[in-house]
N, C-alpha and C. Protein backbone atom coordinates (compact mmCIF):
# COMPACT_ATOMS: atom_id res chain seq x y z
N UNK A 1 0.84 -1.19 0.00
CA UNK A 1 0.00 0.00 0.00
C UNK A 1 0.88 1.25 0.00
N UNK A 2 2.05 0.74 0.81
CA UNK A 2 2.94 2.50 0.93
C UNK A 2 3.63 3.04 -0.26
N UNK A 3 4.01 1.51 -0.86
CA UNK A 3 4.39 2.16 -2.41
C UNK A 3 3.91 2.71 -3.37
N UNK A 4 2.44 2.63 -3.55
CA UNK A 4 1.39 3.21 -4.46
C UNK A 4 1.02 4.46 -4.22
N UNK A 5 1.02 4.53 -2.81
CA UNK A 5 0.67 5.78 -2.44
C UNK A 5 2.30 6.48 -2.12
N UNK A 6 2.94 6.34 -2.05
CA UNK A 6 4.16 7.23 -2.82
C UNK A 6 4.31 7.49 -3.41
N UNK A 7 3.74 6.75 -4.98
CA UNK A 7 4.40 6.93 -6.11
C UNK A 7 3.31 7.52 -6.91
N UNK A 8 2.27 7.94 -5.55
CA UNK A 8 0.97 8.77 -6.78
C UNK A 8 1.71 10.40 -6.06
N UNK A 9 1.49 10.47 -4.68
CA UNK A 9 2.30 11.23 -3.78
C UNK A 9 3.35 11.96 -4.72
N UNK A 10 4.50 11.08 -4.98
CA UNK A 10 5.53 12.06 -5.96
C UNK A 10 5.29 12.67 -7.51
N UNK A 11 4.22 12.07 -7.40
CA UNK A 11 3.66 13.24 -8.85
C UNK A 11 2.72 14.44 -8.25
N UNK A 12 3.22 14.78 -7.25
CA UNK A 12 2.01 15.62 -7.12
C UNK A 12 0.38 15.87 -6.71
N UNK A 13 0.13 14.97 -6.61
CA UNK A 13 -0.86 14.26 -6.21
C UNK A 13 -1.40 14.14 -4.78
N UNK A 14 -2.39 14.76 -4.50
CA UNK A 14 -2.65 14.85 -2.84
C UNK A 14 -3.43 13.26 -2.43
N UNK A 15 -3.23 12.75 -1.51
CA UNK A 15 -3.57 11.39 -1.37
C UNK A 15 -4.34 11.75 -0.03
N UNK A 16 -5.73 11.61 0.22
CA UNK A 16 -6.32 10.78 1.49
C UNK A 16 -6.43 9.35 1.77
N UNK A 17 -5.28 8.99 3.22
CA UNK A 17 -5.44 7.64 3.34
C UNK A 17 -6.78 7.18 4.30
N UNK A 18 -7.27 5.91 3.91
CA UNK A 18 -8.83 5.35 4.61
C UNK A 18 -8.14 3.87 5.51
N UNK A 19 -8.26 3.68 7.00
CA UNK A 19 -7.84 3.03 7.43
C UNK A 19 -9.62 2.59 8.15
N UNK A 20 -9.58 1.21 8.82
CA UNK A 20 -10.36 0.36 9.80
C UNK A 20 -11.36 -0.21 8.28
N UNK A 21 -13.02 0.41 8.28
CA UNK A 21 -14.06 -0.28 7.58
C UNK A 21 -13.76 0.54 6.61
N UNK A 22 -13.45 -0.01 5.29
CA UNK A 22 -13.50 0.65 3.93
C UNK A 22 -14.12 -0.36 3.47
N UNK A 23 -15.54 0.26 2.76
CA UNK A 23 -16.38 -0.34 1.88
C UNK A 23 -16.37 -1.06 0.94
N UNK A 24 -15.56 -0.58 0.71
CA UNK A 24 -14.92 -0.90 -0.85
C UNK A 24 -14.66 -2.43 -0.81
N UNK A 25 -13.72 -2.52 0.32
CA UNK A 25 -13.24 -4.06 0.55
C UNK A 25 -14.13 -4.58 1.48
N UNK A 26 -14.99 -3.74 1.97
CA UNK A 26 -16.05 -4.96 3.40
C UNK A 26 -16.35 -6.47 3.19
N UNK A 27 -16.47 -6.97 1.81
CA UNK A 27 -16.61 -8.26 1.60
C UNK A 27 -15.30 -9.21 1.62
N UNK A 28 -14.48 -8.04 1.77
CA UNK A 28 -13.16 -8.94 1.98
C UNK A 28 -12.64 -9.50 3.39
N UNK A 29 -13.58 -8.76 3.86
CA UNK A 29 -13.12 -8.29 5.52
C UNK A 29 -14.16 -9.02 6.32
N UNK A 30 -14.87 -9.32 6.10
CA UNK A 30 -16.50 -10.01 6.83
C UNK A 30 -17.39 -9.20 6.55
N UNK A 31 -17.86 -8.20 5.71
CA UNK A 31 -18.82 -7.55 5.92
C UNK A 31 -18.61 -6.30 6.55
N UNK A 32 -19.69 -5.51 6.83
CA UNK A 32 -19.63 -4.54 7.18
C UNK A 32 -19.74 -4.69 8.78
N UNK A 33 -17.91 -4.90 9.35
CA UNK A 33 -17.92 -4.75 10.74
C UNK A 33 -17.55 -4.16 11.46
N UNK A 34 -16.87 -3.75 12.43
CA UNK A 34 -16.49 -2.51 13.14
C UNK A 34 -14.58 -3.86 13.11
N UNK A 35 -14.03 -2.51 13.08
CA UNK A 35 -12.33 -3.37 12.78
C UNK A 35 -11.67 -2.09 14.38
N UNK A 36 -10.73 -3.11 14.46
CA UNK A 36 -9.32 -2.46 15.31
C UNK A 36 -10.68 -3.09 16.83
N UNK A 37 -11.24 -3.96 16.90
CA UNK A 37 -11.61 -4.51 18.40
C UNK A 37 -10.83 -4.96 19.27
N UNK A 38 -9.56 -5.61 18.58
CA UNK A 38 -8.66 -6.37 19.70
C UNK A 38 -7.34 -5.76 19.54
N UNK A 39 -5.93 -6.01 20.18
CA UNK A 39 -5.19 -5.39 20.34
C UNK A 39 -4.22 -5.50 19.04
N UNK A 40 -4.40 -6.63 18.68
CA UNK A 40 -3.58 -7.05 17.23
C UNK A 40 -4.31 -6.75 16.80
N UNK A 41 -5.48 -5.95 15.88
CA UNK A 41 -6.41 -5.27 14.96
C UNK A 41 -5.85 -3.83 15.18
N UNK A 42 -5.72 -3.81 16.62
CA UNK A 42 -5.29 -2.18 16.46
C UNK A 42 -4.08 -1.79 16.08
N UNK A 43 -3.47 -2.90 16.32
CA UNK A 43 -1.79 -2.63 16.05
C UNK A 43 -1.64 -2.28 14.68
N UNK A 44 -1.92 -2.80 14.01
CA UNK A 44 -2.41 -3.14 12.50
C UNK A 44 -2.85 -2.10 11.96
N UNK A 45 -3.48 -1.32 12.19
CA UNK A 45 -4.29 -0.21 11.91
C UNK A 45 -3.42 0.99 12.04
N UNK A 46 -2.26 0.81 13.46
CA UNK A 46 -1.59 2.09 13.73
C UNK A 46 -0.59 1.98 12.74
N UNK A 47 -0.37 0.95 12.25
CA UNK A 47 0.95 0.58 11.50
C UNK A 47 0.50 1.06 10.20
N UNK A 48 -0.78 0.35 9.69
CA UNK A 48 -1.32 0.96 8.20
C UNK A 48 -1.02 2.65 8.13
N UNK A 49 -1.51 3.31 9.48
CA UNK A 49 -1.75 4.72 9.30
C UNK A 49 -0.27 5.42 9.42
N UNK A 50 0.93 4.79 10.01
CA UNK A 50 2.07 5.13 9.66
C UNK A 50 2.37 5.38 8.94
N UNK A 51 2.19 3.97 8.01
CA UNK A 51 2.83 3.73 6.92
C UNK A 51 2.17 4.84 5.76
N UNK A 52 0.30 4.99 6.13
CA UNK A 52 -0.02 5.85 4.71
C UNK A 52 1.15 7.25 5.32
N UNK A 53 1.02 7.82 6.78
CA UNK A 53 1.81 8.86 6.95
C UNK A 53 3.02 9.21 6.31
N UNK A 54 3.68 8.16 6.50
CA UNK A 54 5.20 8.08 6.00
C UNK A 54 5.19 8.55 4.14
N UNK A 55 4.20 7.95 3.74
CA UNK A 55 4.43 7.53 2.29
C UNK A 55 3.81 8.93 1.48
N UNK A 56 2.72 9.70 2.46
CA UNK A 56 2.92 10.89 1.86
C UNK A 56 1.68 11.44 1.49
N UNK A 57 0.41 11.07 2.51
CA UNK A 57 -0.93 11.32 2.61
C UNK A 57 -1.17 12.56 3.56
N UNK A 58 -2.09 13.17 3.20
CA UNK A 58 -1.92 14.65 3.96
C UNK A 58 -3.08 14.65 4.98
N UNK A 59 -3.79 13.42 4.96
CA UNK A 59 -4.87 13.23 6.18
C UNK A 59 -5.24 11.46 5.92
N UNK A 60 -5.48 11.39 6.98
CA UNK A 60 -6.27 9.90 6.94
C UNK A 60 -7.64 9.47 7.21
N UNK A 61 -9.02 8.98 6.63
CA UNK A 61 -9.82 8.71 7.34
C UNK A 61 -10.06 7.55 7.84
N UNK A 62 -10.60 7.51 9.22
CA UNK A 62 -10.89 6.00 10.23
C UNK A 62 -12.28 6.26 10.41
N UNK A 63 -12.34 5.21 9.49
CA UNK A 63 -13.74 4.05 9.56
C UNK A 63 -13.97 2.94 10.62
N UNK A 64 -15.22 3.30 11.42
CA UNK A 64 -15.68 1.95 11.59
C UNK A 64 -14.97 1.43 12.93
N UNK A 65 -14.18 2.14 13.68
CA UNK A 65 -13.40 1.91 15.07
C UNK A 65 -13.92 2.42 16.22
N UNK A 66 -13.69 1.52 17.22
CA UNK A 66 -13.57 1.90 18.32
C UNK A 66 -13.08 3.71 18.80
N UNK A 67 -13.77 4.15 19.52
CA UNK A 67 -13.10 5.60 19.34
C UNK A 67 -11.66 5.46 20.19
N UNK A 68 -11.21 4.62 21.50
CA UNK A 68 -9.92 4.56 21.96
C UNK A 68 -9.27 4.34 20.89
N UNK A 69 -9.45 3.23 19.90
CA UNK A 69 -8.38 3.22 18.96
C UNK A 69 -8.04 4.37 17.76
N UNK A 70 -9.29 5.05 17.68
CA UNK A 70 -9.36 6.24 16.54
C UNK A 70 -8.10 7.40 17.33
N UNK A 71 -8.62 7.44 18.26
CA UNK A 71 -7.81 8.64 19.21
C UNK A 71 -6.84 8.18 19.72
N UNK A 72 -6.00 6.99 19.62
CA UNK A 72 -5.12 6.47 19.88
C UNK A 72 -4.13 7.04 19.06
N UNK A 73 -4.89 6.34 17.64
CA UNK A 73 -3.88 6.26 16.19
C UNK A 73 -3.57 8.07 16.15
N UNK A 74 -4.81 8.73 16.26
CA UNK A 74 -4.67 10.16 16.13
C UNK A 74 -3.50 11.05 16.50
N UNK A 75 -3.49 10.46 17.96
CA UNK A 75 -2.67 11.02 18.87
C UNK A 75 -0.89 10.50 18.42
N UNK A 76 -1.07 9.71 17.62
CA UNK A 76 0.64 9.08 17.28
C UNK A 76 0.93 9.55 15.80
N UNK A 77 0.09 10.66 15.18
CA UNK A 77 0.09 10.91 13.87
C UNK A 77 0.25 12.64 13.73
N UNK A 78 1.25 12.64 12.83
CA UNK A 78 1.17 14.58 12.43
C UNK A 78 0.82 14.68 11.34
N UNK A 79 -0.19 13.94 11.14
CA UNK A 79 -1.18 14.31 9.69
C UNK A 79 -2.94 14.52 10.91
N UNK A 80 -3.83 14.86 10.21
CA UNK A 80 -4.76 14.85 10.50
C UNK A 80 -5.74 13.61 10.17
N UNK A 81 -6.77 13.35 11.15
CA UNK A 81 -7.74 12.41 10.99
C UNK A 81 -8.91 12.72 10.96
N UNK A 82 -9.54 12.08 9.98
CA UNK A 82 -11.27 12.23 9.88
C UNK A 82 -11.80 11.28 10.49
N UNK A 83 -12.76 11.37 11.19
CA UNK A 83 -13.64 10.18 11.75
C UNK A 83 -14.85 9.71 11.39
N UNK A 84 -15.05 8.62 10.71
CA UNK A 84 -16.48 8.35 10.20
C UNK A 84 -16.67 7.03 11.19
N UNK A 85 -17.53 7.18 12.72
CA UNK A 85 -17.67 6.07 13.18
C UNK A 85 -16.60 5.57 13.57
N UNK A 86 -16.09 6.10 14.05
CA UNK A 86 -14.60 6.26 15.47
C UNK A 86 -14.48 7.08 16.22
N UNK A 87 -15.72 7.94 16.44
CA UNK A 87 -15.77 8.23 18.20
C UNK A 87 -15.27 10.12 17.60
N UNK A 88 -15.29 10.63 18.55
CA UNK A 88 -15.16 12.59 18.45
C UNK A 88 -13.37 12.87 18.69
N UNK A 89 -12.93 11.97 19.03
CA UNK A 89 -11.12 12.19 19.07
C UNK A 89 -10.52 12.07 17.56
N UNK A 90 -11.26 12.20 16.90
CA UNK A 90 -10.21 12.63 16.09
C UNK A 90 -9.83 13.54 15.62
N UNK A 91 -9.31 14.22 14.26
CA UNK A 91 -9.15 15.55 13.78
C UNK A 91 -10.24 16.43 13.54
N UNK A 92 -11.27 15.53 12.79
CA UNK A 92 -12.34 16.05 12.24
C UNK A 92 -13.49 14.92 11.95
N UNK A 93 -14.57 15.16 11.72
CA UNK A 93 -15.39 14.32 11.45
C UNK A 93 -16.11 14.36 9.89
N UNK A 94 -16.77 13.39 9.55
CA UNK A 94 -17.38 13.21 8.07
C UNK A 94 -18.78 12.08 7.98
N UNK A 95 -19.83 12.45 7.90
CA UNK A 95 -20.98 11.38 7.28
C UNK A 95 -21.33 11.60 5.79
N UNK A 96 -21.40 10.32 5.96
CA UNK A 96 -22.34 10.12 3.69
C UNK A 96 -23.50 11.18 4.14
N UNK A 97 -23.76 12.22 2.77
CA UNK A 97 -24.88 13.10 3.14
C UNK A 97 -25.91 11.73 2.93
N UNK A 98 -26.22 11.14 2.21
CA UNK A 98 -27.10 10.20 1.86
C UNK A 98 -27.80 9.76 3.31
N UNK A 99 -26.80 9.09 3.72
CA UNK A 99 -26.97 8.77 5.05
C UNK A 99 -27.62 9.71 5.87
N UNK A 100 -27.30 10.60 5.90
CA UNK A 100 -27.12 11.87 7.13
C UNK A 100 -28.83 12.22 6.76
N UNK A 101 -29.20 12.41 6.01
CA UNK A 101 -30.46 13.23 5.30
C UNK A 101 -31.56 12.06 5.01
N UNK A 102 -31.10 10.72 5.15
CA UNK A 102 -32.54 9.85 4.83
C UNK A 102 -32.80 9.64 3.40
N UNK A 103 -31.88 9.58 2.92
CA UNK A 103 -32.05 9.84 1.59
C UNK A 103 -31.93 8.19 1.22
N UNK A 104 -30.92 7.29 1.64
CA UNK A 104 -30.87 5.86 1.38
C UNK A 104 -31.93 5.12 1.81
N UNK A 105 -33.03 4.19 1.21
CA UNK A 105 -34.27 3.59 2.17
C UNK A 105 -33.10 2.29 2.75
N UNK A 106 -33.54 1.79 3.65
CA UNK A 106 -33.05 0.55 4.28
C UNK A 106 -31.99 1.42 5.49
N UNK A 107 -31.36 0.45 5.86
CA UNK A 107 -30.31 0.56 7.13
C UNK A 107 -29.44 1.74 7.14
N UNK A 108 -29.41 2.44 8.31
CA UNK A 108 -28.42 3.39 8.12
C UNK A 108 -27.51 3.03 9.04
N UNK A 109 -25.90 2.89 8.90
CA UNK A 109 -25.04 2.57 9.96
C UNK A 109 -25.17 3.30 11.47
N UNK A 110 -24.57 2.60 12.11
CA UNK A 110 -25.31 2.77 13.71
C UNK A 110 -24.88 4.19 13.76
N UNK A 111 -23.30 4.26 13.36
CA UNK A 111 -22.77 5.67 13.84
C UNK A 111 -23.35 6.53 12.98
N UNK A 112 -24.29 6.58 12.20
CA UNK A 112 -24.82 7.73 11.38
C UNK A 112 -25.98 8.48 12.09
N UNK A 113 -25.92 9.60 12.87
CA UNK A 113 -27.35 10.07 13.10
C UNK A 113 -27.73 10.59 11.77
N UNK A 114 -29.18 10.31 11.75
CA UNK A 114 -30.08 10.79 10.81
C UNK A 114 -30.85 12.42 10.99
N UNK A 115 -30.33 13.18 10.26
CA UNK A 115 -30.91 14.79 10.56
C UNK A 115 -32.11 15.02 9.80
N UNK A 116 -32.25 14.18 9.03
CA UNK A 116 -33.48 14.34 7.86
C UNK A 116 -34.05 12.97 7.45
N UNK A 117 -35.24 13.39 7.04
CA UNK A 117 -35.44 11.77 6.43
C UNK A 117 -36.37 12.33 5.04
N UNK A 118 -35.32 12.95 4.27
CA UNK A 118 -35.98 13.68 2.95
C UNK A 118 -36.36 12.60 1.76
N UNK A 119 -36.17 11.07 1.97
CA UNK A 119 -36.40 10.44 0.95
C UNK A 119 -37.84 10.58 0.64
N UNK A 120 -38.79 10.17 1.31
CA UNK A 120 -40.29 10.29 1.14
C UNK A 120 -40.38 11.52 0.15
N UNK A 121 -40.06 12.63 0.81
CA UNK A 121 -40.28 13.91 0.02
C UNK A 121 -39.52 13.91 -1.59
N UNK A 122 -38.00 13.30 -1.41
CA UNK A 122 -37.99 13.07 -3.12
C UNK A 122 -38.80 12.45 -3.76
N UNK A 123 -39.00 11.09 -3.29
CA UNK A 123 -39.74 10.20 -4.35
C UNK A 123 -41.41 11.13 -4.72
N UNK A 124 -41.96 11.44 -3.56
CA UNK A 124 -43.26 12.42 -4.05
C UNK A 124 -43.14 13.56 -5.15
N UNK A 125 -41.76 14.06 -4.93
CA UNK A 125 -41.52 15.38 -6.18
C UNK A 125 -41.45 15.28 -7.55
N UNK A 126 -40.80 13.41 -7.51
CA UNK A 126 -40.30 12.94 -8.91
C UNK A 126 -41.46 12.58 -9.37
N UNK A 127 -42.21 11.68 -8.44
CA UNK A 127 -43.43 11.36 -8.39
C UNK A 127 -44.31 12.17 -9.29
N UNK A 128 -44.19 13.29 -8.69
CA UNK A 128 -45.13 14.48 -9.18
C UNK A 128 -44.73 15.05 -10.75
N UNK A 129 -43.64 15.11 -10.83
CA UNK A 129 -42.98 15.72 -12.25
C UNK A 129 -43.24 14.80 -12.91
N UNK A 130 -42.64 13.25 -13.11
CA UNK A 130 -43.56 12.81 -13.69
C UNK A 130 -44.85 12.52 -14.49
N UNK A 131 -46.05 12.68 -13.29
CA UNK A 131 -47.26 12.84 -13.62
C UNK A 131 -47.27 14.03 -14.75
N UNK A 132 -47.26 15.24 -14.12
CA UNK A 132 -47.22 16.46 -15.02
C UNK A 132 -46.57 16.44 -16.38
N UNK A 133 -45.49 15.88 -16.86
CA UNK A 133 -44.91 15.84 -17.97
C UNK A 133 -45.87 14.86 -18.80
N UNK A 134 -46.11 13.41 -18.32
CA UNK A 134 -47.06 12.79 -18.56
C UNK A 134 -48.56 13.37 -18.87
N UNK A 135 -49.04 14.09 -18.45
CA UNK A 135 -50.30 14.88 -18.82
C UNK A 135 -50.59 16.27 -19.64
N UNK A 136 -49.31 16.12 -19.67
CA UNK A 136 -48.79 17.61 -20.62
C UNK A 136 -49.00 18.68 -19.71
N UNK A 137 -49.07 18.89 -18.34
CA UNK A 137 -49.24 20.08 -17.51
C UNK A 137 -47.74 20.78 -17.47
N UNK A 138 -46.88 19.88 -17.62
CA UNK A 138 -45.28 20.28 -17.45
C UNK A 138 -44.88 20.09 -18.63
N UNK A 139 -43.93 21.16 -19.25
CA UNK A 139 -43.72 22.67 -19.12
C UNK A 139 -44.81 23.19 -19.57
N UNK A 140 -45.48 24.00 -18.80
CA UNK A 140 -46.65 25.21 -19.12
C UNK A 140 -45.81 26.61 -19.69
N UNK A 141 -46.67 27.70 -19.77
CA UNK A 141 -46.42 28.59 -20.20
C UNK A 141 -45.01 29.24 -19.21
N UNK A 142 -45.72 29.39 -17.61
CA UNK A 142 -45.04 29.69 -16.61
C UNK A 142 -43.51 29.63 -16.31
N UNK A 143 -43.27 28.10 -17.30
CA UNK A 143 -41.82 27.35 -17.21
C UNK A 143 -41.29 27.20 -18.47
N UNK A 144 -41.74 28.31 -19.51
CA UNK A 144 -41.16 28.38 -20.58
C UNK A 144 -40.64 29.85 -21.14
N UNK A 145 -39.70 29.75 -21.97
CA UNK A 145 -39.42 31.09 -22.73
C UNK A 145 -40.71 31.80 -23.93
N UNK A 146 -40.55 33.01 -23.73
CA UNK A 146 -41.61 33.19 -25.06
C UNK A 146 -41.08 33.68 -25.74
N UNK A 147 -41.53 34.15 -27.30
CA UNK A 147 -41.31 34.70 -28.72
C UNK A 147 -42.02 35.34 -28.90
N UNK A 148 -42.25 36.63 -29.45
CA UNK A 148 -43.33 36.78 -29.98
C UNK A 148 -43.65 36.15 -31.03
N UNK A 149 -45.24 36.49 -31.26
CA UNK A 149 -45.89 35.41 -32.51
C UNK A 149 -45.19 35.84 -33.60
N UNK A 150 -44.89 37.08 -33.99
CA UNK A 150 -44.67 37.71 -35.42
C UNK A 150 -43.22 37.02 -35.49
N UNK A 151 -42.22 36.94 -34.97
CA UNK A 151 -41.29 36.51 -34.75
C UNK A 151 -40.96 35.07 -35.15
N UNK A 152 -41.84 34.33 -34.54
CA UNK A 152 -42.46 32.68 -34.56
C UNK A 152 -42.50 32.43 -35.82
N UNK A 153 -43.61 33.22 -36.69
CA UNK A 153 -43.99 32.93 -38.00
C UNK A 153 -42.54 33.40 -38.50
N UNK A 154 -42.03 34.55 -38.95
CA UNK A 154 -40.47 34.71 -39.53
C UNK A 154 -39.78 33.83 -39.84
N UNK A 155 -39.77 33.30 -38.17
CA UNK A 155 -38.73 32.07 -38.05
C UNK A 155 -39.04 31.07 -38.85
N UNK A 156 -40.60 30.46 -38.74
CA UNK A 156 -41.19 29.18 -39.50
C UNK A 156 -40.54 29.42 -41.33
N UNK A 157 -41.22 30.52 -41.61
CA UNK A 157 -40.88 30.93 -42.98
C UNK A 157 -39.59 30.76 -43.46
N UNK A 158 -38.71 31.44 -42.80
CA UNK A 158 -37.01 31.83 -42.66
C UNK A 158 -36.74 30.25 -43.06
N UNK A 159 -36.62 29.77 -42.00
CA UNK A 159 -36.04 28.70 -41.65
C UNK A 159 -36.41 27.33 -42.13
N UNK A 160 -37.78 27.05 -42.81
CA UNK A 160 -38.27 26.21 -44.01
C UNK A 160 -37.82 26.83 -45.11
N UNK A 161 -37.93 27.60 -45.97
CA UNK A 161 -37.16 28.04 -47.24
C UNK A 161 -35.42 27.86 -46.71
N UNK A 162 -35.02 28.10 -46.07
CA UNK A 162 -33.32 27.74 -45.72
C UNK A 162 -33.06 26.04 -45.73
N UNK A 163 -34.54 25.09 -45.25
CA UNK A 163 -33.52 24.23 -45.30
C UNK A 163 -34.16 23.35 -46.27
N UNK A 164 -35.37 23.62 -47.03
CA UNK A 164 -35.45 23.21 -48.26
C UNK A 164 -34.32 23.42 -49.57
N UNK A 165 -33.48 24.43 -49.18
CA UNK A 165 -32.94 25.46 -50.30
C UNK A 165 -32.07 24.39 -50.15
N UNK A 166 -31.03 23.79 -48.77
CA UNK A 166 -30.09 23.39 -48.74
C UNK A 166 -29.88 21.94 -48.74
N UNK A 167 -31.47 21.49 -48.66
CA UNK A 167 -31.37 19.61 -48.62
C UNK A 167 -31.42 19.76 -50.35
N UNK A 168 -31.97 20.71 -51.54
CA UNK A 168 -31.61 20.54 -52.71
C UNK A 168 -30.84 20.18 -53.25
């Protein structure tokens, strides 16, 4: 891992490293579980976050930990940490807006408080646009540009003699 992320690092390249639950790999890992529980998990974790340190990441985020171990790793690092579901010790914190707003139907991870639960209200809006486009109510006059008529006709005229002239 430290070599890749060096060698994006020396081009210039700003790198955020993701240490504990990364999604990405959860099926590699058991699923979506909480990581760094035991003392060899954590070790592991401080070592990953070294190593992204060393190699040239300008923050790290921790997923999915214990907050002693989030604020552990924190505290042994001169990069900064984001915390998604590792407790308020770290640098900074981060939720999926998805999450955060209700916007995903089904499960929201434990550490996610929910501030909104705007899904209902999308699906009714789309819902609604829908319908309206479907009935021809959408776009009305209200939600359109106008021409004048004299203008309209010009154009019709203009612009049929132009492209009769040119499919000749």
């Amino acid at each position: 891992m430290g070599d890749a992320v060096s060698a994006i690092c020396s081009t210039g390249v700003l790198v955020q490293g993701h240490i504990g639950l990364t999604p990405q790999t959860a099926a590699a890992m058991g699923g979506f579980r909480v990581q760094g529980k035991s003392v060899e998990a954590a070790k592991t974790l401080l070592e990953d976050a070294k190593a992204l340190q060393k190699a040239g990441c300008f923050s790290i985020v921790i997923e999915g930990v214990p907050p002693q171990v989030a604020q552990y790793i924190t505290q042994q690092l001169d990069i900064p940490t984001i915390g998604i579901g590792a407790g308020s010790h770290t640098s900074g914190q981060v939720l999926v807006l998805h999450d955060m707003i209700g916007l995903n139907p089904g499960r929201t991870p434990k550490f996610c408080k929910k501030y909104a639960d705007v899904s209902g209200v999308i699906h009714k809006a789309v819902g609604d646009y829908c319908s309206d486009v479907r009935d021809g109510s959408f776009p009305g006059p209200d939600y359109s540009y106008s021409m004048p008529a004299e203008e309209a006709e010009k154009m019709v005229d203009v612009l049929s003699r132009e492209v009769s002239f040119r499919s000749l």
